[in-house]
PDB file of N, CA and C in Angstrom:
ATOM      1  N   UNK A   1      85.037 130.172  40.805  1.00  0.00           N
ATOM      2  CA  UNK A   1      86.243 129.682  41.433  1.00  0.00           C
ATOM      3  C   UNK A   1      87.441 130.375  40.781  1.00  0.00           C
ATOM      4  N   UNK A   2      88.212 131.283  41.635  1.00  0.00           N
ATOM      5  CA  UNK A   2      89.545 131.618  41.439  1.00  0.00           C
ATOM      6  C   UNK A   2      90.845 130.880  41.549  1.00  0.00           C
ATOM      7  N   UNK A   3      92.049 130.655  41.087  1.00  0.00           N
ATOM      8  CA  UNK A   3      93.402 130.281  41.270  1.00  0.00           C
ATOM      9  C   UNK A   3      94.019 131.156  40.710  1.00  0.00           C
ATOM     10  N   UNK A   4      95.375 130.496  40.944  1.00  0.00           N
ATOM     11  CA  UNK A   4      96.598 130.806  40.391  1.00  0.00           C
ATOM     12  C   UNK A   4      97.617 129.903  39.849  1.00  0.00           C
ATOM     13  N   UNK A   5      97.887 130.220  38.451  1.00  0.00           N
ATOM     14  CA  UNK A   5      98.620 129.134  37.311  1.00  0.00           C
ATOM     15  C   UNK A   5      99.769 129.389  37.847  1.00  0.00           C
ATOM     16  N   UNK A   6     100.707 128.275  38.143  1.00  0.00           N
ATOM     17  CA  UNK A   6     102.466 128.676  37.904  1.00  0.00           C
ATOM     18  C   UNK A   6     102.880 128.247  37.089  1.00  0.00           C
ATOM     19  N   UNK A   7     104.012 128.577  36.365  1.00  0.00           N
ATOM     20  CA  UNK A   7     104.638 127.979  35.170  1.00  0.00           C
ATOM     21  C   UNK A   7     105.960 128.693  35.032  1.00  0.00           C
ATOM     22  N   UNK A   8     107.266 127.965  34.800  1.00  0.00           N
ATOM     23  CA  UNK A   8     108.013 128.736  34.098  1.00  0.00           C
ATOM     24  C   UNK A   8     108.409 130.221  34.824  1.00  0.00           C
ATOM     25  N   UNK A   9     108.305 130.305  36.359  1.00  0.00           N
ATOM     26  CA  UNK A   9     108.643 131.722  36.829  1.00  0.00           C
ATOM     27  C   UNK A   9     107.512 132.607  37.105  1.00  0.00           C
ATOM     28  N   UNK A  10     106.334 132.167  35.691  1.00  0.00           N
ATOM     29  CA  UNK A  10     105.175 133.196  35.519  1.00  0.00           C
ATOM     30  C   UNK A  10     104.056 132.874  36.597  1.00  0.00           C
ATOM     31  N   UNK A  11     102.998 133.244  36.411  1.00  0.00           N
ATOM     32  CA  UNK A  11     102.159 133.314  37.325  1.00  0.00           C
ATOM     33  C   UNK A  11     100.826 134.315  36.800  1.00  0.00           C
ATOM     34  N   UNK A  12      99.492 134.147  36.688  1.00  0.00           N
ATOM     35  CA  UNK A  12      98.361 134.225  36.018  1.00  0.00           C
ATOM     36  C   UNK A  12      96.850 133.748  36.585  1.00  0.00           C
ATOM     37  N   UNK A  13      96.105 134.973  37.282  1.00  0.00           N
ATOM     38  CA  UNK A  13      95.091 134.596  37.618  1.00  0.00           C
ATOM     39  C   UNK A  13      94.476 133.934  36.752  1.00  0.00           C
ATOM     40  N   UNK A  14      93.719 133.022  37.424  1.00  0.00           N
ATOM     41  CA  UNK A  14      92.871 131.760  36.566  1.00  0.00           C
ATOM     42  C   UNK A  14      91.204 132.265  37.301  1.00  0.00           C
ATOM     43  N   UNK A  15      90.078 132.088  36.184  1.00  0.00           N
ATOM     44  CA  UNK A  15      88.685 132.038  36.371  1.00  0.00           C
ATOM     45  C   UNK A  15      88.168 130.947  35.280  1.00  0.00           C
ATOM     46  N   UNK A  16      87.135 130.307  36.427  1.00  0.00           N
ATOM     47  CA  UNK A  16      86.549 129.246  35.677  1.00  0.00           C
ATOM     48  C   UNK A  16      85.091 129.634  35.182  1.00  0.00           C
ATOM     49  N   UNK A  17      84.643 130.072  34.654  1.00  0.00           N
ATOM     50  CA  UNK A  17      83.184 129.593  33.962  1.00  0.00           C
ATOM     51  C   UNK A  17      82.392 128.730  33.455  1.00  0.00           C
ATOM     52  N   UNK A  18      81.763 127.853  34.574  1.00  0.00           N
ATOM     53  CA  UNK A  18      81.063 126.546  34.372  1.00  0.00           C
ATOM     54  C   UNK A  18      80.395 126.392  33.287  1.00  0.00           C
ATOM     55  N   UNK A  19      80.137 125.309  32.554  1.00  0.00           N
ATOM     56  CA  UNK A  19      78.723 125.099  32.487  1.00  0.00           C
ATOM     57  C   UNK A  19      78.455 123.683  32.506  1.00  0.00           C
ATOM     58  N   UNK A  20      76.938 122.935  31.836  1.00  0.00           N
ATOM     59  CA  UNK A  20      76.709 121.741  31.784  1.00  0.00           C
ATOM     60  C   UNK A  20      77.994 120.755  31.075  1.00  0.00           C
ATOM     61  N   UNK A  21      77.925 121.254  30.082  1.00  0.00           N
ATOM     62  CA  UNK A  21      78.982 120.581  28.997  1.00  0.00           C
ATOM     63  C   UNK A  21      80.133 120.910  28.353  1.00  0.00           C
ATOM     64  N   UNK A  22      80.175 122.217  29.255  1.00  0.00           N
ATOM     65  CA  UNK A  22      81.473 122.654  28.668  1.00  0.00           C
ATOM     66  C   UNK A  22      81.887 123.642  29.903  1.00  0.00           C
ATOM     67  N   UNK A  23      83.307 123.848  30.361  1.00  0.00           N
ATOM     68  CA  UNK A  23      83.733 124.912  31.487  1.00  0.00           C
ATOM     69  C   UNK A  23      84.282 125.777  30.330  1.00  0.00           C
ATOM     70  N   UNK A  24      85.020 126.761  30.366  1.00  0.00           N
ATOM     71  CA  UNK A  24      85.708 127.454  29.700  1.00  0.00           C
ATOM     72  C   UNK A  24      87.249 128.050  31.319  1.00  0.00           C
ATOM     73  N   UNK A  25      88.013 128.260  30.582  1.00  0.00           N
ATOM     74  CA  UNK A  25      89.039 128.789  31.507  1.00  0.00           C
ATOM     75  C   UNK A  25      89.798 129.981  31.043  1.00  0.00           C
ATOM     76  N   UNK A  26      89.829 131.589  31.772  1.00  0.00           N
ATOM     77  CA  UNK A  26      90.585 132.533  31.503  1.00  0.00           C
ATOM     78  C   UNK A  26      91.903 132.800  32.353  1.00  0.00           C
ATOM     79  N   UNK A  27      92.735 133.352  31.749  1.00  0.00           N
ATOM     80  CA  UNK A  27      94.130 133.322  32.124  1.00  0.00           C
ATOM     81  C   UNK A  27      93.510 135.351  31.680  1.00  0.00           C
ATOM     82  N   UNK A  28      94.064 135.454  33.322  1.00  0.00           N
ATOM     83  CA  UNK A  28      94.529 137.375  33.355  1.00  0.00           C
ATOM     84  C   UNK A  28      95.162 138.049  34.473  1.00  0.00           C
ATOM     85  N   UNK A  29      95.392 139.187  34.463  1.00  0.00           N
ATOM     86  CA  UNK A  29      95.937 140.011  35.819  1.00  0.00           C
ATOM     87  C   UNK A  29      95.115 140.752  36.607  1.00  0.00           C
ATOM     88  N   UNK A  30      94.676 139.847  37.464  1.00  0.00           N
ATOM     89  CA  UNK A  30      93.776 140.771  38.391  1.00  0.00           C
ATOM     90  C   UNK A  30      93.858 142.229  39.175  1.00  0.00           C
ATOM     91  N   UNK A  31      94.776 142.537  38.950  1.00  0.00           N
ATOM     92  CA  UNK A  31      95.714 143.694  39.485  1.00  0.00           C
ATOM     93  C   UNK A  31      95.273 144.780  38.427  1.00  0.00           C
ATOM     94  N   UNK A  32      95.417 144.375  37.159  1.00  0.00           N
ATOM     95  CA  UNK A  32      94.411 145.479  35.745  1.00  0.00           C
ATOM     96  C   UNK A  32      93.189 145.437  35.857  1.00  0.00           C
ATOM     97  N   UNK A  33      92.473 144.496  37.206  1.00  0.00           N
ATOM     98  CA  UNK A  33      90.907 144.534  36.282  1.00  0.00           C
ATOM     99  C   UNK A  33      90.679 145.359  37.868  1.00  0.00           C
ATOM    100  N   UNK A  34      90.786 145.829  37.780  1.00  0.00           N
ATOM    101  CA  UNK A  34      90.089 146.728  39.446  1.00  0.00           C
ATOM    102  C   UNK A  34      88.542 147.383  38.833  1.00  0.00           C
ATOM    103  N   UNK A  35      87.793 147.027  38.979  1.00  0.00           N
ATOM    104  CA  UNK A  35      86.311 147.417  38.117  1.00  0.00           C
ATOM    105  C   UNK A  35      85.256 148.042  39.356  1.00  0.00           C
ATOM    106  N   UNK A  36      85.949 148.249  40.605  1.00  0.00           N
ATOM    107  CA  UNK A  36      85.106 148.275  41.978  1.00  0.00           C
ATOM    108  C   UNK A  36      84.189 149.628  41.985  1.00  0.00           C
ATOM    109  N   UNK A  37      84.575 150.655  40.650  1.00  0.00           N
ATOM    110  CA  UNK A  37      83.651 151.762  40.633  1.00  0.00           C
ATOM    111  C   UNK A  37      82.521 151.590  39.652  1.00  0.00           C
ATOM    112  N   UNK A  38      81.789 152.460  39.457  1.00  0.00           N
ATOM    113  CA  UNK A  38      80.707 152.463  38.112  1.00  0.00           C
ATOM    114  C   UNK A  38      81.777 153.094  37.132  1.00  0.00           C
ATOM    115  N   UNK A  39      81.594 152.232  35.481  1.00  0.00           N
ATOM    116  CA  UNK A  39      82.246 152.651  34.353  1.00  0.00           C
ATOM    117  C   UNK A  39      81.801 154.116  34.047  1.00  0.00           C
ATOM    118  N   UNK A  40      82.658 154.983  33.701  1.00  0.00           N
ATOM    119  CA  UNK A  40      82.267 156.289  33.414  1.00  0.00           C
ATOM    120  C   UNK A  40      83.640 156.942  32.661  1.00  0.00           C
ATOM    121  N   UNK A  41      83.615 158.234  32.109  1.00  0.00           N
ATOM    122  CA  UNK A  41      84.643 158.849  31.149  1.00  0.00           C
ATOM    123  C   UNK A  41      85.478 157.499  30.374  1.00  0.00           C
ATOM    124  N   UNK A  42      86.802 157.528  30.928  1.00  0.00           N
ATOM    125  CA  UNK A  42      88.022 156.889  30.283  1.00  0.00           C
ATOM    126  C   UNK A  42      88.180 155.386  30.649  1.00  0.00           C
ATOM    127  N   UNK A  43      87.948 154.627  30.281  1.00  0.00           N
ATOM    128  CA  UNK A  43      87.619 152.991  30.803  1.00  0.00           C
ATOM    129  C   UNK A  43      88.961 152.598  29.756  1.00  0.00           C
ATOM    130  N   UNK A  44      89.859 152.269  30.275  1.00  0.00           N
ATOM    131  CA  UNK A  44      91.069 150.979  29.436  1.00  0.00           C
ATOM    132  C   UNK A  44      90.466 149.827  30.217  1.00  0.00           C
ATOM    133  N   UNK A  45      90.588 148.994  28.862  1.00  0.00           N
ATOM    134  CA  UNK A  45      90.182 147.599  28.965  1.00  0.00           C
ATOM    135  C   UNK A  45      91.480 146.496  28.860  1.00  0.00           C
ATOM    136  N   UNK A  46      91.544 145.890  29.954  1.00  0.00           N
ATOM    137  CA  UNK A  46      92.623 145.066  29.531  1.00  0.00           C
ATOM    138  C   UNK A  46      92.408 144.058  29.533  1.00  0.00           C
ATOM    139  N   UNK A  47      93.196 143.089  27.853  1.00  0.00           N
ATOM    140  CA  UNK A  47      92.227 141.916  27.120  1.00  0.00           C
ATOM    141  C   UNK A  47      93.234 140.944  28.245  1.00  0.00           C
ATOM    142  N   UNK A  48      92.554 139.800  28.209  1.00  0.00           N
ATOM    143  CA  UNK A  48      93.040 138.538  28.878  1.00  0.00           C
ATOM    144  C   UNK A  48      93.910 137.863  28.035  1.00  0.00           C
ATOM    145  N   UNK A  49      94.860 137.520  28.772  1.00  0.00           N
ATOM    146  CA  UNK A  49      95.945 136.261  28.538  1.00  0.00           C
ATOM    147  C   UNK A  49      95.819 135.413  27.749  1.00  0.00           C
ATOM    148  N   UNK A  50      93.987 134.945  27.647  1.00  0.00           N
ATOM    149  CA  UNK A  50      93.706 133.585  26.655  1.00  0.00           C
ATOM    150  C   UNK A  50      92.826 133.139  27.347  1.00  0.00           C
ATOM    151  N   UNK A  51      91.884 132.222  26.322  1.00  0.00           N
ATOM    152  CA  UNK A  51      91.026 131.560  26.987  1.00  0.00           C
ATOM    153  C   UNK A  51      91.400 129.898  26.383  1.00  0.00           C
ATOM    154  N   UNK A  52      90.913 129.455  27.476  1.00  0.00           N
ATOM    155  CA  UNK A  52      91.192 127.641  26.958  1.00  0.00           C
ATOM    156  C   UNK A  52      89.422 127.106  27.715  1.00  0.00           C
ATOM    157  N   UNK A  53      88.839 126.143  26.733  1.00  0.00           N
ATOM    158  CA  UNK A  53      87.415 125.333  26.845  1.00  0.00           C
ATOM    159  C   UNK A  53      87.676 123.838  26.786  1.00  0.00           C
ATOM    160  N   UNK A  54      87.093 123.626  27.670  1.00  0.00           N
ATOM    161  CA  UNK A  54      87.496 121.979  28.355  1.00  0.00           C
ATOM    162  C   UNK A  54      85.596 121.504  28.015  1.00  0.00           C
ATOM    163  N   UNK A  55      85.405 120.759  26.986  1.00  0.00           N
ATOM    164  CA  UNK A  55      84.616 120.276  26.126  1.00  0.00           C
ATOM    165  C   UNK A  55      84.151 118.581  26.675  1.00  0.00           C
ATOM    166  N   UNK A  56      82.947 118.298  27.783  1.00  0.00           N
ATOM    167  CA  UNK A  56      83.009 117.184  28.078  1.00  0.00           C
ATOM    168  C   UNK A  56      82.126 116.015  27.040  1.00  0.00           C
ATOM    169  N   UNK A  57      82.578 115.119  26.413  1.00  0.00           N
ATOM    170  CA  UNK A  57      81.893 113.949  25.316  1.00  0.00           C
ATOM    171  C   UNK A  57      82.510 112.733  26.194  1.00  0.00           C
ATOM    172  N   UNK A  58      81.098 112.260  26.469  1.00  0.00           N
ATOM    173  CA  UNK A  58      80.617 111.295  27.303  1.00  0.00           C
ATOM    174  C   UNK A  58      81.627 111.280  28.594  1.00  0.00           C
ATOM    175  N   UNK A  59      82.426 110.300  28.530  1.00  0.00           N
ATOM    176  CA  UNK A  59      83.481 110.169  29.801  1.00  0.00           C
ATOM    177  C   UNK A  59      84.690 110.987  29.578  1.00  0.00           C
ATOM    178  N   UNK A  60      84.526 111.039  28.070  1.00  0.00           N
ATOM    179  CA  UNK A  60      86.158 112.087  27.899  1.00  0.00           C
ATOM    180  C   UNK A  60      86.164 113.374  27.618  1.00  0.00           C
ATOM    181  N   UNK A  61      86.967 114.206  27.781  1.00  0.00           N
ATOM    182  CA  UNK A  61      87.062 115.507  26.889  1.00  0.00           C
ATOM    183  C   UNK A  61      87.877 115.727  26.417  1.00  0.00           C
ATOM    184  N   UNK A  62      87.907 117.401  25.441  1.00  0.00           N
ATOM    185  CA  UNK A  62      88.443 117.988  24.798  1.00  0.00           C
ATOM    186  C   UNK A  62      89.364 119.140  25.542  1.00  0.00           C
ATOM    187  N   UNK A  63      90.249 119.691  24.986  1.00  0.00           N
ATOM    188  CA  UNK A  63      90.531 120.775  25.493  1.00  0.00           C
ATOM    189  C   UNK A  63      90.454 121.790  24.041  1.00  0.00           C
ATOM    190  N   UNK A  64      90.475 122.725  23.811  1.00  0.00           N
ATOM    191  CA  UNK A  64      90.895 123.803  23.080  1.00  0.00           C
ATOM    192  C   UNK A  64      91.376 125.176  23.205  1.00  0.00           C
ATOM    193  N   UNK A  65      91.836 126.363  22.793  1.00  0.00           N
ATOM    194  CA  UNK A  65      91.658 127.621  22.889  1.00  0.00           C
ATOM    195  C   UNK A  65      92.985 128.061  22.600  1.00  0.00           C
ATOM    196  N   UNK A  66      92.684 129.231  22.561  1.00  0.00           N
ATOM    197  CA  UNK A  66      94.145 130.358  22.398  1.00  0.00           C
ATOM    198  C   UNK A  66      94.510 130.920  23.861  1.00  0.00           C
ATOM    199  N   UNK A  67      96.203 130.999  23.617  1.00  0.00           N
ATOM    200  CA  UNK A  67      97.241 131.729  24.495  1.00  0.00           C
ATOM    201  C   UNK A  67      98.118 132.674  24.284  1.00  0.00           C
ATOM    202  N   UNK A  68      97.777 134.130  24.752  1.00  0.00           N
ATOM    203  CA  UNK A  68      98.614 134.890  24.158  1.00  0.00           C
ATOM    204  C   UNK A  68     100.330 134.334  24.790  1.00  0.00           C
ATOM    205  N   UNK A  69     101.205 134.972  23.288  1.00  0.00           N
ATOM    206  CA  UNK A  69     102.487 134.195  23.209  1.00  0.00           C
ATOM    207  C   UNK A  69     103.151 135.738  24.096  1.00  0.00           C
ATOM    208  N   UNK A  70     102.721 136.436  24.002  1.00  0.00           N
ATOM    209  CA  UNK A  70     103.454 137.622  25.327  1.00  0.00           C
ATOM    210  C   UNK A  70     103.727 137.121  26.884  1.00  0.00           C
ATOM    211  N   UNK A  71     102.539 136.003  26.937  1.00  0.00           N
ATOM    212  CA  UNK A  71     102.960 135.670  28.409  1.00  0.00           C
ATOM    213  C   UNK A  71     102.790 133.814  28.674  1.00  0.00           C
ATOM    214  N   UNK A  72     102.828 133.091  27.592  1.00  0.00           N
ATOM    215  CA  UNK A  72     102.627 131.484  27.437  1.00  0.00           C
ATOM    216  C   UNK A  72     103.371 131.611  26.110  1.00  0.00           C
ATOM    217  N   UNK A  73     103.937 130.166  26.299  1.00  0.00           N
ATOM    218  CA  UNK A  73     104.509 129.605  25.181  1.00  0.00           C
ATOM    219  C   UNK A  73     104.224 127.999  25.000  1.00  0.00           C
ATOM    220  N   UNK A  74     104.758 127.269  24.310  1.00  0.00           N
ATOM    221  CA  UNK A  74     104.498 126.033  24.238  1.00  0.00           C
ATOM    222  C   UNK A  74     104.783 125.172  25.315  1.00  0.00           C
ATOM    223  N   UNK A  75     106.537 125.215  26.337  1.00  0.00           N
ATOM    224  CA  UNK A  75     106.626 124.661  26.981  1.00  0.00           C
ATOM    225  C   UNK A  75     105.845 124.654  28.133  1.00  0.00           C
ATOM    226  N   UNK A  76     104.861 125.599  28.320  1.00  0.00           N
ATOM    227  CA  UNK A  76     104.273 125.836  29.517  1.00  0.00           C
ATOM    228  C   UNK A  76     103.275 124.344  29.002  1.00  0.00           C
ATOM    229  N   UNK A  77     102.996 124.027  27.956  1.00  0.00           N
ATOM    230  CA  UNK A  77     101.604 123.021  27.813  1.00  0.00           C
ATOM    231  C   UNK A  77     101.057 122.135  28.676  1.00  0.00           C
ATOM    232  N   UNK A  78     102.593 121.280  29.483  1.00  0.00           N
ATOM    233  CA  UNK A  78     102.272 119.983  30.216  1.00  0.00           C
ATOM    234  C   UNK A  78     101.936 120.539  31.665  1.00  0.00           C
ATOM    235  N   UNK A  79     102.604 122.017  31.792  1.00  0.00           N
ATOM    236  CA  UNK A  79     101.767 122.599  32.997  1.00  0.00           C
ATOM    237  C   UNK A  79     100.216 122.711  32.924  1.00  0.00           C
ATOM    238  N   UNK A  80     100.231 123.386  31.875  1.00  0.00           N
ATOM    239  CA  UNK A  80      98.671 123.602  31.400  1.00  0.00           C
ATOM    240  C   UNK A  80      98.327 122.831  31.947  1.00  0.00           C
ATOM    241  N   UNK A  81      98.173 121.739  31.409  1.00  0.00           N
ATOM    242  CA  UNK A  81      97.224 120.546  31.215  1.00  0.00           C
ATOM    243  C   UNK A  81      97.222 119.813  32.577  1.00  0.00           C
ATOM    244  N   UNK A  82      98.249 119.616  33.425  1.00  0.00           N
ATOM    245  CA  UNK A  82      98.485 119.366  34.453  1.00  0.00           C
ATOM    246  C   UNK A  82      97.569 120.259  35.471  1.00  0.00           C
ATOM    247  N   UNK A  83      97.539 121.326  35.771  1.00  0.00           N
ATOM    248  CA  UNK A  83      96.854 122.663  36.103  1.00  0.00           C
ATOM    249  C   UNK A  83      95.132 122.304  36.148  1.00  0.00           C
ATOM    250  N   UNK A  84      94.985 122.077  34.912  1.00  0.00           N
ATOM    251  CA  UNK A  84      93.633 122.092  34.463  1.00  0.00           C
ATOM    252  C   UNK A  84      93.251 120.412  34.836  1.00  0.00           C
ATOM    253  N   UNK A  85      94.008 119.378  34.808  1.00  0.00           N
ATOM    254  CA  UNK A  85      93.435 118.216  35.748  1.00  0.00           C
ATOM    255  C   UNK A  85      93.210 118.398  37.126  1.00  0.00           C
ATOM    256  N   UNK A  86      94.017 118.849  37.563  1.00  0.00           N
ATOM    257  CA  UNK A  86      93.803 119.246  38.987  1.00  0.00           C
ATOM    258  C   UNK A  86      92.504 119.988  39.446  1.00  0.00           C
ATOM    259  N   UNK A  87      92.400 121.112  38.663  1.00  0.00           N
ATOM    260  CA  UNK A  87      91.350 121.758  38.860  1.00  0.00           C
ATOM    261  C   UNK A  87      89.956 121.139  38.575  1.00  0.00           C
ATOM    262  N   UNK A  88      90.024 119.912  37.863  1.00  0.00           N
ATOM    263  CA  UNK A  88      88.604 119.756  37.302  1.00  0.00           C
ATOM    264  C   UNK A  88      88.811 118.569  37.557  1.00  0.00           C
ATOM    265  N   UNK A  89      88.695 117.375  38.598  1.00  0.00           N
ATOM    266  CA  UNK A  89      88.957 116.291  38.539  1.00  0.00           C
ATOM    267  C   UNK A  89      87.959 115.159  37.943  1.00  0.00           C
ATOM    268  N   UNK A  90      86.832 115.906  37.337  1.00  0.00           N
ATOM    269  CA  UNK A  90      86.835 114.807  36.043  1.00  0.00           C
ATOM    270  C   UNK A  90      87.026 114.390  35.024  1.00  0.00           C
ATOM    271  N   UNK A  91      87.967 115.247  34.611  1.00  0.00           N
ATOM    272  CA  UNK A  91      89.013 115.065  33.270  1.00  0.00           C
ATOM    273  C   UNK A  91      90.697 114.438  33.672  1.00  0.00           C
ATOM    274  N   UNK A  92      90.578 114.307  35.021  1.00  0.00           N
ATOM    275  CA  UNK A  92      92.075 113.596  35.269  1.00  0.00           C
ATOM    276  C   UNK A  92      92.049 111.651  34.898  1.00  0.00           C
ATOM    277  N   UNK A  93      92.793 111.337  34.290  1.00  0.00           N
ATOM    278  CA  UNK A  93      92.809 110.284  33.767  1.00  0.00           C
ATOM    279  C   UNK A  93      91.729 109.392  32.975  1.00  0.00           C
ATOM    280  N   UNK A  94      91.663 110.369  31.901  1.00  0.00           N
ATOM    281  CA  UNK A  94      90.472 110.477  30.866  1.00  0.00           C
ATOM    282  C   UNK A  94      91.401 110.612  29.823  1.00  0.00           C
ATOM    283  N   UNK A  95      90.822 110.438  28.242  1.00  0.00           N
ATOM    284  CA  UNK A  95      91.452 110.651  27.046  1.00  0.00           C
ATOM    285  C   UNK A  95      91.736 112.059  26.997  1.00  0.00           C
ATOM    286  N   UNK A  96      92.276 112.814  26.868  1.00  0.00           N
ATOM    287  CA  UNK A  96      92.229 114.308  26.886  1.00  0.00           C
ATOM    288  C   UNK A  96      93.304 114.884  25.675  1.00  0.00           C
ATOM    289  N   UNK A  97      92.110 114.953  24.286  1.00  0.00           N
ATOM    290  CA  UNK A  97      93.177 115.741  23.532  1.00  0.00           C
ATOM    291  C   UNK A  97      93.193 117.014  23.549  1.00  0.00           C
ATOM    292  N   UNK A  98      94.274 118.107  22.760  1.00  0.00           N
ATOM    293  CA  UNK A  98      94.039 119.273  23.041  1.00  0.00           C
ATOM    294  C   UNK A  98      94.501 119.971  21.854  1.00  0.00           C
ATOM    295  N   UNK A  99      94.226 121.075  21.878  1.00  0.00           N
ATOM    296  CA  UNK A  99      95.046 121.930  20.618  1.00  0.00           C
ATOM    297  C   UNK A  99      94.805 122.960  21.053  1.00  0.00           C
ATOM    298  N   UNK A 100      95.573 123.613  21.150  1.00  0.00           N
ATOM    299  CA  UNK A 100      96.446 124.899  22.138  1.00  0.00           C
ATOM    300  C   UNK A 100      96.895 126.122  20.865  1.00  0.00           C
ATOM    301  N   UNK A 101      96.460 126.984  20.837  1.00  0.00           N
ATOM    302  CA  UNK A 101      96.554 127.921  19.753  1.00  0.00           C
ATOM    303  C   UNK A 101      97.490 129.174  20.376  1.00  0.00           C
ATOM    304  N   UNK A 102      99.009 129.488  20.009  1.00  0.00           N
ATOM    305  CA  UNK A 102      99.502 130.293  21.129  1.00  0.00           C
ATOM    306  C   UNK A 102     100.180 131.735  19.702  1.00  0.00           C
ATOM    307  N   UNK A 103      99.049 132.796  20.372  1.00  0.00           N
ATOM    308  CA  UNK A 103      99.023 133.571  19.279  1.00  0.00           C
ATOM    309  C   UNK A 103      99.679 135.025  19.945  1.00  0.00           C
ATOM    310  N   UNK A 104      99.676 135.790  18.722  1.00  0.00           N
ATOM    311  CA  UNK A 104     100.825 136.814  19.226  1.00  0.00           C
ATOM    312  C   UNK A 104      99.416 138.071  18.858  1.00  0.00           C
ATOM    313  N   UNK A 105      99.838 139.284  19.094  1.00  0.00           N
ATOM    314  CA  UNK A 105      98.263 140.190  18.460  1.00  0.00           C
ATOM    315  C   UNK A 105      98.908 141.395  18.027  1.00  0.00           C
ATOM    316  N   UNK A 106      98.905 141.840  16.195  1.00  0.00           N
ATOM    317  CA  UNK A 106      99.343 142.607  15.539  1.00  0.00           C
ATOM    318  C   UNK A 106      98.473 144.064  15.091  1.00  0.00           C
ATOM    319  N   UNK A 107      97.020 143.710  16.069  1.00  0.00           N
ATOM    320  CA  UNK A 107      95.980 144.627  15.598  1.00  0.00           C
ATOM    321  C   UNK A 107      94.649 144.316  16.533  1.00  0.00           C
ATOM    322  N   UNK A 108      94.596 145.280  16.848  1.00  0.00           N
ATOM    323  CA  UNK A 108      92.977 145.296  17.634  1.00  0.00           C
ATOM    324  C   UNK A 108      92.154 146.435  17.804  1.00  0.00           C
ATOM    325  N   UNK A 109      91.118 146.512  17.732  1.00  0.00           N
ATOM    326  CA  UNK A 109      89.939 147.758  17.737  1.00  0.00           C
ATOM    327  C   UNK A 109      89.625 147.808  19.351  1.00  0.00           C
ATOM    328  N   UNK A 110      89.353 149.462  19.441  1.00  0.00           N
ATOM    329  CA  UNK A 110      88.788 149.285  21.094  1.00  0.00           C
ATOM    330  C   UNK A 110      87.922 150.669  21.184  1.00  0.00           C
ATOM    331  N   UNK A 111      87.106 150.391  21.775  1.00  0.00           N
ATOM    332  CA  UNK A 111      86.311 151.691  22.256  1.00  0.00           C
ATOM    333  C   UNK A 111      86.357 152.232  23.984  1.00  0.00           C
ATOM    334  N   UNK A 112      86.563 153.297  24.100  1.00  0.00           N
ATOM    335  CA  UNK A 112      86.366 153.567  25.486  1.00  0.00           C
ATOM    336  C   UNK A 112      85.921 154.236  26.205  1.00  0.00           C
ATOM    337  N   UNK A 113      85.082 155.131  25.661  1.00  0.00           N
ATOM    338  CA  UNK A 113      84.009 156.007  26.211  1.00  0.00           C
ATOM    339  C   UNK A 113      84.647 157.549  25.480  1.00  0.00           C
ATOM    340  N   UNK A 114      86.102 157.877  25.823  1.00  0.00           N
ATOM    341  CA  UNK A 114      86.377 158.817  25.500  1.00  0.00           C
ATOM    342  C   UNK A 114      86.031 159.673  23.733  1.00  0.00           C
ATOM    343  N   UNK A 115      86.704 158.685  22.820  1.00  0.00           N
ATOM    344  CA  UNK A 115      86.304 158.896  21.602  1.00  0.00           C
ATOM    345  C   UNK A 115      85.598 157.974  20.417  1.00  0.00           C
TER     346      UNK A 115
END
């Protein structure tokens, strides 16, 4: 299942990845991931927005994960969370704590076929 987050002006393809006991949720630009050929020579990879995991214990859940701070900030949260009830309506009016990790990125390794 695909959407689209609004918040704050912004806007951020959303993908859900089910599972039994836990969904997970990615925030990215579908517009960078054009993947419609076979990978070959020069492949740029472009990392996602953040991931957030919606953790179900018994009737209630969890939320967790990181948000890059290039394109989320804190005030976006009550969207978040708002966003993500909607989408999953068995976490809407449930205990739902969360901790939201909104990180910035000063360093990263990458490989890409070329070197």
């Amino acid at each position: 299942m695909r959407q689209i987050f609004h918040s704050h002006g912004c806007s951020y393809n959303v993908e859900y990845l089910c599972g039994d006991n836990a969904d997970m949720v990615r925030f990215y630009d579908a517009q960078k991931e054009s993947y419609s050929n076979p990978l070959s020579d020069l492949v740029l990879v472009q990392p996602s927005y953040g991931y957030l995991l919606i953790q179900y214990i018994g009737d209630d859940a969890v939320v967790s994960g990181s948000l890059n701070k290039d394109y989320f900030c804190e005030e976006m949260t009550e969207d978040i969370i708002h966003f993500l009830e909607d989408s999953f309506p068995k976490i809407k009016n449930v205990y739902l704590p969360y901790h939201i990790d909104f990180f910035s990125i000063d360093k990263y390794d990458e490989y890409n076929g070329e070197y």
